[in-house]
C-alpha atoms as a PDB file:
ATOM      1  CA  UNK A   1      56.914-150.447 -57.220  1.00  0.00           C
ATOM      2  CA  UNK A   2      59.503-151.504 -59.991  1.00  0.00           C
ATOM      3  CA  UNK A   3      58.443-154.678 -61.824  1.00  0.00           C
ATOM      4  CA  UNK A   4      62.702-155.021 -63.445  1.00  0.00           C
ATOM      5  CA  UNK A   5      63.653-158.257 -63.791  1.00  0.00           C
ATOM      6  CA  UNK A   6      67.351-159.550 -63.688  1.00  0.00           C
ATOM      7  CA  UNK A   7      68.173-156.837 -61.127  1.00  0.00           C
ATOM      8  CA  UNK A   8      71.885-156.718 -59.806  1.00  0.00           C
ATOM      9  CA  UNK A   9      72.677-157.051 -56.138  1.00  0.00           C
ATOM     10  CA  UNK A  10      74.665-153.939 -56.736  1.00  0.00           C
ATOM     11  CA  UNK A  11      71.799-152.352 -59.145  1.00  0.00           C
ATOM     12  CA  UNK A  12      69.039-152.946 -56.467  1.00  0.00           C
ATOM     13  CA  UNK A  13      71.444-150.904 -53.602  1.00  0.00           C
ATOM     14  CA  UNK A  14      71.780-148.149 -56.461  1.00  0.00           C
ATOM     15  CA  UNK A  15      67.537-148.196 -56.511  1.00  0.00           C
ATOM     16  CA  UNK A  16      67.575-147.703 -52.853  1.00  0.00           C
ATOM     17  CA  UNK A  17      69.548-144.639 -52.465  1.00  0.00           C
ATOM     18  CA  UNK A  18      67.631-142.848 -54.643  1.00  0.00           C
ATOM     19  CA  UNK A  19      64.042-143.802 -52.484  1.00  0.00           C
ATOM     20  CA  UNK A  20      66.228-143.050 -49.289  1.00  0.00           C
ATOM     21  CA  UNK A  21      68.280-140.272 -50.806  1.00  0.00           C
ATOM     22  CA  UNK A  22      65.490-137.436 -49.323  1.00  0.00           C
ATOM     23  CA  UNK A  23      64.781-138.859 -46.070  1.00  0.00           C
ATOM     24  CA  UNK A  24      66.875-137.345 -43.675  1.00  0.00           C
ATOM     25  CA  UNK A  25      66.567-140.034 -41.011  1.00  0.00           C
ATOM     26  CA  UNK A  26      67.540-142.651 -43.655  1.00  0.00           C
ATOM     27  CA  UNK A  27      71.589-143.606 -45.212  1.00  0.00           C
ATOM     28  CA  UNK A  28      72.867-146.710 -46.574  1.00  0.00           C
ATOM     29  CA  UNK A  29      73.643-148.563 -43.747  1.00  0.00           C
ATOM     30  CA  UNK A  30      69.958-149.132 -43.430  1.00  0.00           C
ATOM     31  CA  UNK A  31      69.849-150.309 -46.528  1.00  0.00           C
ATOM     32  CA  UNK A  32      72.955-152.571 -46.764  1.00  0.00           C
ATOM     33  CA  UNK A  33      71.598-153.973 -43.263  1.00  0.00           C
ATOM     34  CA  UNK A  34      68.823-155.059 -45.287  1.00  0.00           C
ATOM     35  CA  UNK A  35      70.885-156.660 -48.224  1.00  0.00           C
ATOM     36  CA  UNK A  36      72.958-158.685 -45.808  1.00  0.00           C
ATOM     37  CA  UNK A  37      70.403-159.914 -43.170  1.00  0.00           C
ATOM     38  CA  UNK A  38      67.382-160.830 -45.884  1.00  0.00           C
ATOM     39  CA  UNK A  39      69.546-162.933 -47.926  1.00  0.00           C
ATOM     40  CA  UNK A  40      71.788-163.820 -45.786  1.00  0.00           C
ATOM     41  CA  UNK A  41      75.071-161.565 -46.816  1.00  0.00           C
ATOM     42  CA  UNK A  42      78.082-161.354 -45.105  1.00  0.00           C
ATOM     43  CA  UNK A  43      79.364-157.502 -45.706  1.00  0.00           C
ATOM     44  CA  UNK A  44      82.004-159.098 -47.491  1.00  0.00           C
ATOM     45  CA  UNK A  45      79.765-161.777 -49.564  1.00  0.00           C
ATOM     46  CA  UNK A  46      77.554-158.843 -50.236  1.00  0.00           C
ATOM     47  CA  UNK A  47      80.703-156.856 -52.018  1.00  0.00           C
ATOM     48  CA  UNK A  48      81.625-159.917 -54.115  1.00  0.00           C
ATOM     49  CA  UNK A  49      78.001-160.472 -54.937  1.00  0.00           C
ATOM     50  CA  UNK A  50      77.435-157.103 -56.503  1.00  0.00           C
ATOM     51  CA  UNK A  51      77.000-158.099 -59.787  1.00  0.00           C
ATOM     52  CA  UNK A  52      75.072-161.430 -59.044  1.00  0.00           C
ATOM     53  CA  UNK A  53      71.462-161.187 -59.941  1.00  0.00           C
ATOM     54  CA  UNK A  54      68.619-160.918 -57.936  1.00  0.00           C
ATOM     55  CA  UNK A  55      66.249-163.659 -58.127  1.00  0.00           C
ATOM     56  CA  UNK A  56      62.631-162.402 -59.048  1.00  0.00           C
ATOM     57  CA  UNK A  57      61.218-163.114 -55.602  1.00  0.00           C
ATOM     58  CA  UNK A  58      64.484-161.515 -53.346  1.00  0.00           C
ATOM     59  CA  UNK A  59      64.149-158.422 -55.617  1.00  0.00           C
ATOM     60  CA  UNK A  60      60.365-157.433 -54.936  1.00  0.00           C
ATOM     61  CA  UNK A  61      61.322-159.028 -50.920  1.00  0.00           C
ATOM     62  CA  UNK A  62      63.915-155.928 -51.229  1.00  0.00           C
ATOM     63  CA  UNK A  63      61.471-153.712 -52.508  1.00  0.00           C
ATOM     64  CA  UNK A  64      58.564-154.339 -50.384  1.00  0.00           C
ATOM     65  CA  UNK A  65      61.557-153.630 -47.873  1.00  0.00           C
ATOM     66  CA  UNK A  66      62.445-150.885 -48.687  1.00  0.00           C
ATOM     67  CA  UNK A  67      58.510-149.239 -48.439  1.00  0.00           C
ATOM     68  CA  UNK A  68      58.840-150.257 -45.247  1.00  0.00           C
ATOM     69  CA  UNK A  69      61.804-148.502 -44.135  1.00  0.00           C
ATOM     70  CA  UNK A  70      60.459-145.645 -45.883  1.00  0.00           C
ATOM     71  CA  UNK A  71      57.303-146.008 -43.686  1.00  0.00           C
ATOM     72  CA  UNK A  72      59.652-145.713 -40.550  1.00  0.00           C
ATOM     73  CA  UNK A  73      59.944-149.495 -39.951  1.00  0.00           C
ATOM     74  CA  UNK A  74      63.547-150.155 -38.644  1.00  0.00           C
ATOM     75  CA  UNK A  75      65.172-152.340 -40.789  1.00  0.00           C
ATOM     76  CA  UNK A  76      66.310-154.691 -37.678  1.00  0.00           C
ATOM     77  CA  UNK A  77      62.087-155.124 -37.259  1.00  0.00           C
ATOM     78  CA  UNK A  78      61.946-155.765 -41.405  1.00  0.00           C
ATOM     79  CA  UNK A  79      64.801-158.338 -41.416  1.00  0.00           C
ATOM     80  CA  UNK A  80      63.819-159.933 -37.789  1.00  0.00           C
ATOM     81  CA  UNK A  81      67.269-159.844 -37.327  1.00  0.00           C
ATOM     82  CA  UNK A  82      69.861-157.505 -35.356  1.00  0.00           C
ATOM     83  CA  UNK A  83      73.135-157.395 -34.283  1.00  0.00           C
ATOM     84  CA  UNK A  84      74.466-157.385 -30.729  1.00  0.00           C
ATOM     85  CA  UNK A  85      77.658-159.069 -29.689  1.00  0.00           C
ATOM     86  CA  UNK A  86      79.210-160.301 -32.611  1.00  0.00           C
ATOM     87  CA  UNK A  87      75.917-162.511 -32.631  1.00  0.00           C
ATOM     88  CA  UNK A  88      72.804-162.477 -34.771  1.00  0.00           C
ATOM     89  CA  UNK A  89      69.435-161.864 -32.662  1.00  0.00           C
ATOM     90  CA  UNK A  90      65.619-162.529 -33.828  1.00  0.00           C
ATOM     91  CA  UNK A  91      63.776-159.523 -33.157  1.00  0.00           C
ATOM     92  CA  UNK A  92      60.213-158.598 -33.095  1.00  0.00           C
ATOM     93  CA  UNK A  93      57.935-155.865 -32.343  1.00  0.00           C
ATOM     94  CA  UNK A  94      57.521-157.731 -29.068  1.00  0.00           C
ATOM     95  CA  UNK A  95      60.969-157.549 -27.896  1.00  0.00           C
ATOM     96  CA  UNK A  96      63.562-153.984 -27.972  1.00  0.00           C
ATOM     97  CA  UNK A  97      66.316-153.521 -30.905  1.00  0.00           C
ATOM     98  CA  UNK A  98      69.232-154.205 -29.101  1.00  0.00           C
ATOM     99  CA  UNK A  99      71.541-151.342 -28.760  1.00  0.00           C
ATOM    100  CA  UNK A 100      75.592-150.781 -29.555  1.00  0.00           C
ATOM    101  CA  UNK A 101      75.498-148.767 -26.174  1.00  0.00           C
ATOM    102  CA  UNK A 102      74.496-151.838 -24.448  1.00  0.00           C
ATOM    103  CA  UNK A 103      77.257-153.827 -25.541  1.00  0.00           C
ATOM    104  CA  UNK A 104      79.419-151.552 -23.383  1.00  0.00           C
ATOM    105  CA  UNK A 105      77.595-152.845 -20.266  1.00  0.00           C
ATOM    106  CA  UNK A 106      78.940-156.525 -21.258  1.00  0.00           C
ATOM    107  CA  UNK A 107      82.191-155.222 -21.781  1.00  0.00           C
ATOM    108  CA  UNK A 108      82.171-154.134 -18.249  1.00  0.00           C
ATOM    109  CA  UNK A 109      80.455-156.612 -16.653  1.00  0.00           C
ATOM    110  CA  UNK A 110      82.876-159.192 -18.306  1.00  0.00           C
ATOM    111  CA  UNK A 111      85.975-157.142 -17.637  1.00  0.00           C
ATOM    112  CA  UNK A 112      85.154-156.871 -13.527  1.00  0.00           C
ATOM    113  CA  UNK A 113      84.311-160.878 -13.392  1.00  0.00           C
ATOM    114  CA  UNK A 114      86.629-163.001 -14.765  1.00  0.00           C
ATOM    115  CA  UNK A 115      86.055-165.480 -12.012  1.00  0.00           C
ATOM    116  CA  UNK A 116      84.289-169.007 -13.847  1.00  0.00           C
ATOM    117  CA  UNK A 117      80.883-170.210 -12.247  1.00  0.00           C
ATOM    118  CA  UNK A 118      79.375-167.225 -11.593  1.00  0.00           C
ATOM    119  CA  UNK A 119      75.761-167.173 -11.031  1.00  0.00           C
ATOM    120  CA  UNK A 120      73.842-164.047 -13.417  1.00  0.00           C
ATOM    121  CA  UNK A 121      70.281-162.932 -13.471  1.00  0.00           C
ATOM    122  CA  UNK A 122      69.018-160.724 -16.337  1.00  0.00           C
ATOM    123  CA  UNK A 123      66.270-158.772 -15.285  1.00  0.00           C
ATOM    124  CA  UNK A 124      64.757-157.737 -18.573  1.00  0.00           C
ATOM    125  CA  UNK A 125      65.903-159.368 -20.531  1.00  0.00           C
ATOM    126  CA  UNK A 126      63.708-158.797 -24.174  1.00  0.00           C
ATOM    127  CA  UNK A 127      65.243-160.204 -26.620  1.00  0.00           C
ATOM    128  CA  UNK A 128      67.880-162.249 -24.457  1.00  0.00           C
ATOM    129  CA  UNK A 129      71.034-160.380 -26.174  1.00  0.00           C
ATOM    130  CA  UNK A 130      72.619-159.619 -22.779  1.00  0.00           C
ATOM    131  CA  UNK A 131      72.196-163.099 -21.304  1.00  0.00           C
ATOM    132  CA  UNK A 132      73.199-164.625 -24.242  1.00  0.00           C
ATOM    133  CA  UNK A 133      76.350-162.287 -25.128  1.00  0.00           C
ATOM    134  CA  UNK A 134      77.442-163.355 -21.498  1.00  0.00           C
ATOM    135  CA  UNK A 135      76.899-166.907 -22.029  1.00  0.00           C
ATOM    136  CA  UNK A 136      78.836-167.133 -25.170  1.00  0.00           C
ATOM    137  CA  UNK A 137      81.860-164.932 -23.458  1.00  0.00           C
ATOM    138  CA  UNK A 138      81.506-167.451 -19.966  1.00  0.00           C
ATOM    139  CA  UNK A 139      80.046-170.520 -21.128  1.00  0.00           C
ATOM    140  CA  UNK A 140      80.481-171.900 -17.001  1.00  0.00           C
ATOM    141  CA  UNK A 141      78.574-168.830 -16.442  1.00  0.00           C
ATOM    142  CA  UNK A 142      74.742-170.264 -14.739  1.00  0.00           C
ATOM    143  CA  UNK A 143      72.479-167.632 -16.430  1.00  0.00           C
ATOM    144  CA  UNK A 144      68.811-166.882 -15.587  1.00  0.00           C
ATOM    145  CA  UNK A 145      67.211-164.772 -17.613  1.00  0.00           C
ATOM    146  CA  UNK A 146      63.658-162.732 -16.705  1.00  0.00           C
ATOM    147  CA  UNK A 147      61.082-161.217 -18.262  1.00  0.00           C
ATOM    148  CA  UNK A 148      57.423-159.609 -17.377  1.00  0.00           C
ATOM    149  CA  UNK A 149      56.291-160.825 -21.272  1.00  0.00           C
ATOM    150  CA  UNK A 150      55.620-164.198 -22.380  1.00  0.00           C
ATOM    151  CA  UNK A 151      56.326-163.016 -25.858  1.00  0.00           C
ATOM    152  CA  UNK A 152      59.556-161.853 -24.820  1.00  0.00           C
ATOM    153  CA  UNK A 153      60.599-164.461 -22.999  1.00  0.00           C
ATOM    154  CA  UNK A 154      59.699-166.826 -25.981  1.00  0.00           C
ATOM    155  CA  UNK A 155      61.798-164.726 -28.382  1.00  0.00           C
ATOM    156  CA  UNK A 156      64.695-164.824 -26.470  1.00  0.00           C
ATOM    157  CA  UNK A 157      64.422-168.840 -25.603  1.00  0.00           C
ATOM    158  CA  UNK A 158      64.381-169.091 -29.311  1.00  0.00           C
ATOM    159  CA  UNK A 159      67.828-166.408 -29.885  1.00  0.00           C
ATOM    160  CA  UNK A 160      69.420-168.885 -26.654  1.00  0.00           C
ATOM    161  CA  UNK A 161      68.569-172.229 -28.850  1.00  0.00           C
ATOM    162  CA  UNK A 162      69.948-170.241 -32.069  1.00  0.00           C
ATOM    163  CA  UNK A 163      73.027-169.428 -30.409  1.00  0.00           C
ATOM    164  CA  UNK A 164      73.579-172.613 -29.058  1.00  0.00           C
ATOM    165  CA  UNK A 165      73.479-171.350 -25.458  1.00  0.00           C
ATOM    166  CA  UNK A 166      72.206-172.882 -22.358  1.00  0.00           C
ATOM    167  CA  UNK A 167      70.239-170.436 -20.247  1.00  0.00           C
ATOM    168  CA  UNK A 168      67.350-170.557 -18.247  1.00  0.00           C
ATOM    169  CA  UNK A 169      64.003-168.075 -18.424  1.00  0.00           C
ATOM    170  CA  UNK A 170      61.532-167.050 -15.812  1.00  0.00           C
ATOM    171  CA  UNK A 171      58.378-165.237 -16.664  1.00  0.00           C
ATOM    172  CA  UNK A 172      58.855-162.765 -14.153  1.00  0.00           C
ATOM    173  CA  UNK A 173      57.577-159.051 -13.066  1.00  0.00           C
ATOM    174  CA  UNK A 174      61.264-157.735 -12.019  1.00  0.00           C
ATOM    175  CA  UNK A 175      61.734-160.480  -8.250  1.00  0.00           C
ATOM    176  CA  UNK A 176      58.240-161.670  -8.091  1.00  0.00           C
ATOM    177  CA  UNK A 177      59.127-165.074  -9.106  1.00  0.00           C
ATOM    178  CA  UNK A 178      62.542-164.988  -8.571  1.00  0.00           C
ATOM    179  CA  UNK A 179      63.686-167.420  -5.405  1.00  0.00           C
ATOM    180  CA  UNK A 180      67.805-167.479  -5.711  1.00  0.00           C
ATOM    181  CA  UNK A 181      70.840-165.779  -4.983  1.00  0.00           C
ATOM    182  CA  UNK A 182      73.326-164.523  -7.832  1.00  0.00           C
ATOM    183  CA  UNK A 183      76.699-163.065  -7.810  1.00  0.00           C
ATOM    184  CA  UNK A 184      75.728-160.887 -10.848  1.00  0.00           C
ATOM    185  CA  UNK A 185      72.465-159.261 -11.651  1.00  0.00           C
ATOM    186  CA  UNK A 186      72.097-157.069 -14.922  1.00  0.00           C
ATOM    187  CA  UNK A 187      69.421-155.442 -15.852  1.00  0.00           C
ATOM    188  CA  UNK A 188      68.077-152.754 -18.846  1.00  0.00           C
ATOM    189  CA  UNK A 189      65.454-151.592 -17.899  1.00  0.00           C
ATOM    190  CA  UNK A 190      62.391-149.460 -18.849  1.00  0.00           C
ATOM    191  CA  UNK A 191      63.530-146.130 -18.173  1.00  0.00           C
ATOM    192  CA  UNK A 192      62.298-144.040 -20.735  1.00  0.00           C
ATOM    193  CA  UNK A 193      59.447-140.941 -18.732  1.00  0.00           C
ATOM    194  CA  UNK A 194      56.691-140.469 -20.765  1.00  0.00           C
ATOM    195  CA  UNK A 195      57.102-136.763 -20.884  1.00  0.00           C
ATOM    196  CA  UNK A 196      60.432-137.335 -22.554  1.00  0.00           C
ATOM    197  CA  UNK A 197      58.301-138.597 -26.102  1.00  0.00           C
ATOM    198  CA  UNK A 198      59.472-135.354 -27.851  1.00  0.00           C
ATOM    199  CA  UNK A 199      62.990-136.039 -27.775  1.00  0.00           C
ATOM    200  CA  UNK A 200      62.883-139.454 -29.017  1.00  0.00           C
ATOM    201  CA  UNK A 201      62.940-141.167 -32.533  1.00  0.00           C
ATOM    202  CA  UNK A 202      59.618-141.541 -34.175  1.00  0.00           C
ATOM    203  CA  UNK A 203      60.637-144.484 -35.229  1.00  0.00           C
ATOM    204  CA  UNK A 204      61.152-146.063 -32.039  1.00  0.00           C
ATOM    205  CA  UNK A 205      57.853-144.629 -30.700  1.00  0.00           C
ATOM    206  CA  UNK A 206      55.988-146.279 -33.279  1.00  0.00           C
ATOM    207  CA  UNK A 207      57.623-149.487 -33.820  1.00  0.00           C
ATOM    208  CA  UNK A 208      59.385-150.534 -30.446  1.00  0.00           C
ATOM    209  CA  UNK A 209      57.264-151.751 -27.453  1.00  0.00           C
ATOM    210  CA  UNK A 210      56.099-149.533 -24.764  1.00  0.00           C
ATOM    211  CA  UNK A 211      56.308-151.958 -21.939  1.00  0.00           C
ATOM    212  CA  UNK A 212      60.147-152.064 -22.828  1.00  0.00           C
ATOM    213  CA  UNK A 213      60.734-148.758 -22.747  1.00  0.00           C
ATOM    214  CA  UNK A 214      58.573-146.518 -20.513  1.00  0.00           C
ATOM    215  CA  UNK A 215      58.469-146.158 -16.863  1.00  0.00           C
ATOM    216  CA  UNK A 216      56.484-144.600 -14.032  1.00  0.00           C
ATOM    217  CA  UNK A 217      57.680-141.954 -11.687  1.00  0.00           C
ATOM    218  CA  UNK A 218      60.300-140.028 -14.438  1.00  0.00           C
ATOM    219  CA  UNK A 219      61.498-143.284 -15.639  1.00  0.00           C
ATOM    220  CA  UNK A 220      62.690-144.321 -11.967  1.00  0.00           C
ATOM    221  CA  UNK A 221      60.382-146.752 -10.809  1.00  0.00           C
ATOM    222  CA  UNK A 222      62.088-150.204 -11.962  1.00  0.00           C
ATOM    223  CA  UNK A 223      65.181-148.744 -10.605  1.00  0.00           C
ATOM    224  CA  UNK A 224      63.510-148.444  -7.283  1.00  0.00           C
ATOM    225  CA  UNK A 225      61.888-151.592  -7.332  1.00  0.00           C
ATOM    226  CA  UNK A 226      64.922-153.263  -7.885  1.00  0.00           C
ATOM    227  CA  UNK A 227      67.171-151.603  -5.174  1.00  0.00           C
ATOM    228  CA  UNK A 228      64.093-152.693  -2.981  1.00  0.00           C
ATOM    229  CA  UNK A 229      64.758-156.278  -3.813  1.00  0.00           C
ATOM    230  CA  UNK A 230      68.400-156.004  -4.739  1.00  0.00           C
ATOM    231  CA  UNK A 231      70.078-156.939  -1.242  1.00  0.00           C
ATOM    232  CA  UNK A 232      67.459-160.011  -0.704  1.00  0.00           C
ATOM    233  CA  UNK A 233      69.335-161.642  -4.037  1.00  0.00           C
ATOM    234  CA  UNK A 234      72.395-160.453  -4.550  1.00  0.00           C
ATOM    235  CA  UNK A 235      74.987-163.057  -2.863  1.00  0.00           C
ATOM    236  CA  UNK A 236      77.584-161.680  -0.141  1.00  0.00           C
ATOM    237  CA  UNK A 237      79.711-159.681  -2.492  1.00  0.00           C
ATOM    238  CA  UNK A 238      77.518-159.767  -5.736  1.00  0.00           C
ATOM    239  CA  UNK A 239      77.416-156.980  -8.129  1.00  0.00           C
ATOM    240  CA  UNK A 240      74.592-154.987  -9.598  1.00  0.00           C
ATOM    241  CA  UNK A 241      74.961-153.599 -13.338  1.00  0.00           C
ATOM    242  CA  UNK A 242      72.538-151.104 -14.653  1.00  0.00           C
ATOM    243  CA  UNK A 243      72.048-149.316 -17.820  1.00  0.00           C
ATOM    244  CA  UNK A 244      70.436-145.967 -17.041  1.00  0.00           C
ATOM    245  CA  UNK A 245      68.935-142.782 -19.208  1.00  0.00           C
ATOM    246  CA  UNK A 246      71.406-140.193 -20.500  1.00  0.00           C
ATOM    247  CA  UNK A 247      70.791-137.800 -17.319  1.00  0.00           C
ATOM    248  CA  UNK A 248      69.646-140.573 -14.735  1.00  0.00           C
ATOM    249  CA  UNK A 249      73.205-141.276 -13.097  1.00  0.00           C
ATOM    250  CA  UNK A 250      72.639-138.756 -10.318  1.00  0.00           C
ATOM    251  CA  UNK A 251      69.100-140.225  -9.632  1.00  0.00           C
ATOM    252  CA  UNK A 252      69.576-143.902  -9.667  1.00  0.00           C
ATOM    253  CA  UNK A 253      72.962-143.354  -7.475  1.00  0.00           C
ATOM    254  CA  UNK A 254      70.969-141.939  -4.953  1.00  0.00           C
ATOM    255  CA  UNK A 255      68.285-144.639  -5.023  1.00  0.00           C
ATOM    256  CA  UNK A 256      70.504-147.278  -4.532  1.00  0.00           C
ATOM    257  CA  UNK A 257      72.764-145.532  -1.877  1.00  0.00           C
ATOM    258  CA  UNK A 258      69.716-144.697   0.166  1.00  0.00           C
ATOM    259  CA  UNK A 259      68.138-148.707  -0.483  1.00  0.00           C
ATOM    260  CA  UNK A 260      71.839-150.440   0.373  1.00  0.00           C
ATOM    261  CA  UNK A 261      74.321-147.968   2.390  1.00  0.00           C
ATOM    262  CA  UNK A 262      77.118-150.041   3.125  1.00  0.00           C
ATOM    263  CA  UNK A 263      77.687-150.688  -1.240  1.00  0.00           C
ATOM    264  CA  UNK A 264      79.651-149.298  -3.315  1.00  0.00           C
ATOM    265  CA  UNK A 265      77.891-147.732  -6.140  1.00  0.00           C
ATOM    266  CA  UNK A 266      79.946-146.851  -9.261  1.00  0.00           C
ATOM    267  CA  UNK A 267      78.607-144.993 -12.418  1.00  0.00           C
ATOM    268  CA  UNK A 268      80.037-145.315 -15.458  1.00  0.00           C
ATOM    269  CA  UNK A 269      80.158-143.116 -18.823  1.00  0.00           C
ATOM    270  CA  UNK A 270      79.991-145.063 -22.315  1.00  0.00           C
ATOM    271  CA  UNK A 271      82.316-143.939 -25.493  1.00  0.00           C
ATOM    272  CA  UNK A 272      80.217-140.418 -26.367  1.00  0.00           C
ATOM    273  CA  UNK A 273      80.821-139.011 -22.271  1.00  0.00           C
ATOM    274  CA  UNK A 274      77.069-139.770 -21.504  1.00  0.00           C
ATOM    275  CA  UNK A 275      75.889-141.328 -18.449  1.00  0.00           C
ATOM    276  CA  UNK A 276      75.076-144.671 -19.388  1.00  0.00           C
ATOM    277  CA  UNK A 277      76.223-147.548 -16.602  1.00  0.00           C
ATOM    278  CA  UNK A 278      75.610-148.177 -12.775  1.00  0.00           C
ATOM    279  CA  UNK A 279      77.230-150.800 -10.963  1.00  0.00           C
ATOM    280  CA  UNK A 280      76.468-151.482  -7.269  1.00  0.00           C
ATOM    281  CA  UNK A 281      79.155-153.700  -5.297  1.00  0.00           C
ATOM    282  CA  UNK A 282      77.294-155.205  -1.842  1.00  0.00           C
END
């Protein structure tokens, strides 16, 4: 590890491209991610900031960084930090990275309910970015969020209080403590099969938590288990919004057509063309 002193902002990104520069998996987003969120950078402050020095301990912070995300640490996990929303979430192994793709979900979930004092339950809900994303967009919104890990659920209390949002968390195994009614419930689940291992990023096999992403019966069996439930808490004409697996929309249609026949179900493609979305409309 370099020992340099009086390092530039713009001198330390010049030392990470060359570490990164052979790792195919790696570019300088990663590494500017890690400029910004460690010390606190706008991209902006970061560009007028270039020349600025380093002080000794932020330089060997960036360093020890930067061994990480050559160890296959994503740099959201390094920095504890992500972005989702236009907001800044605390992240930990405990809890997923919260995905760009997932912000597509709010999009539509805001753009079909414009109506104020909705009621919303996050099944799910890691981190809390969907919850709180929602709350900031429809602060009259009454927002539950759930969660089958207490480490979870304490992460995202912590990202609600951050973003100055009031929303309220059940430790909860998808309905099993779950009493009310909502007009809206969202959910991203674990829906990941285990066979499927060799497609995905070793990255996120290593780093992100398996209870968050893996599911029994080819990554099906939350979706079933909340169609099961779905009609007992979903109000009169509430909506259902999933985010499913790249080939699941043929699947989890017929799961919830077969579980409520008289809804509506509704899949949805993100930006790429992939399947991505599922509403359901009692």
């Amino acid at each position: 590890m370099l020992n340099e002193k009086n390092v530039t902002y713009f001198e330390a990104r010049k030392w990470a491209s060359f570490r990164i520069k052979d790792s195919a998996d790696l570019d300088m987003y990663a590494v500017d991610f890690l400029l910004e969120k460690l010390f606190d950078l706008s991209p902006t402050e970061l560009l007028i900031n270039y020349q600025t020095k380093m002080s000794d301990a932020q330089w060997q912070q960036f360093q020890a960084a930067i061994q990480q995300l050559l160890k296959g640490v994503p740099p959201q996990y390094i920095a504890g930090k992500a972005d989702f929303y236009g907001l800044t979430i605390k992240v930990t192994p405990a809890v997923l990275i919260p995905r760009v793709e997932t912000e597509e979900l709010v999009d539509w979930i805001l753009a079909e309910n414009s109506a104020t004092h909705l009621t919303v339950l996050d099944i799910g809900t890691g981190s809390g970015a969907i919850a709180i994303a929602l709350k900031k967009q429809r602060p009259e919104w009454a927002i539950t969020a759930s969660d089958i890990s207490g480490a979870a659920i304490d992460i995202a209390r912590q990202n609600a209080e951050a973003n100055h949002t009031q929303i309220s968390f059940v430790l909860s195994d998808i309905f099993d403590n779950i009493d009310d009614t909502y007009d809206i419930i969202v959910s991203n689940p674990p829906y990941i099969a285990k066979d499927e291992k060799a497609d995905m990023d070793q990255s996120v096999i290593n780093n992100e938590p398996d209870l968050a992403l893996y599911a029994e019966d080819q990554g099906l069996a939350i979706y079933k288990r909340i169609a099961v439930g779905a009609s007992e808490h979903l109000n009169s004409s509430g909506k259902l919004f999933l985010e499913i697996g790249f080939h699941q929309e043929k699947f989890v249609t017929q799961i919830f057509q077969q579980a409520l026949p008289e809804a509506q179900v509704v899949p949805k493609h993100d930006v790429s063309g992939h399947q991505r979305m599922i509403q359901v409309k009692k």
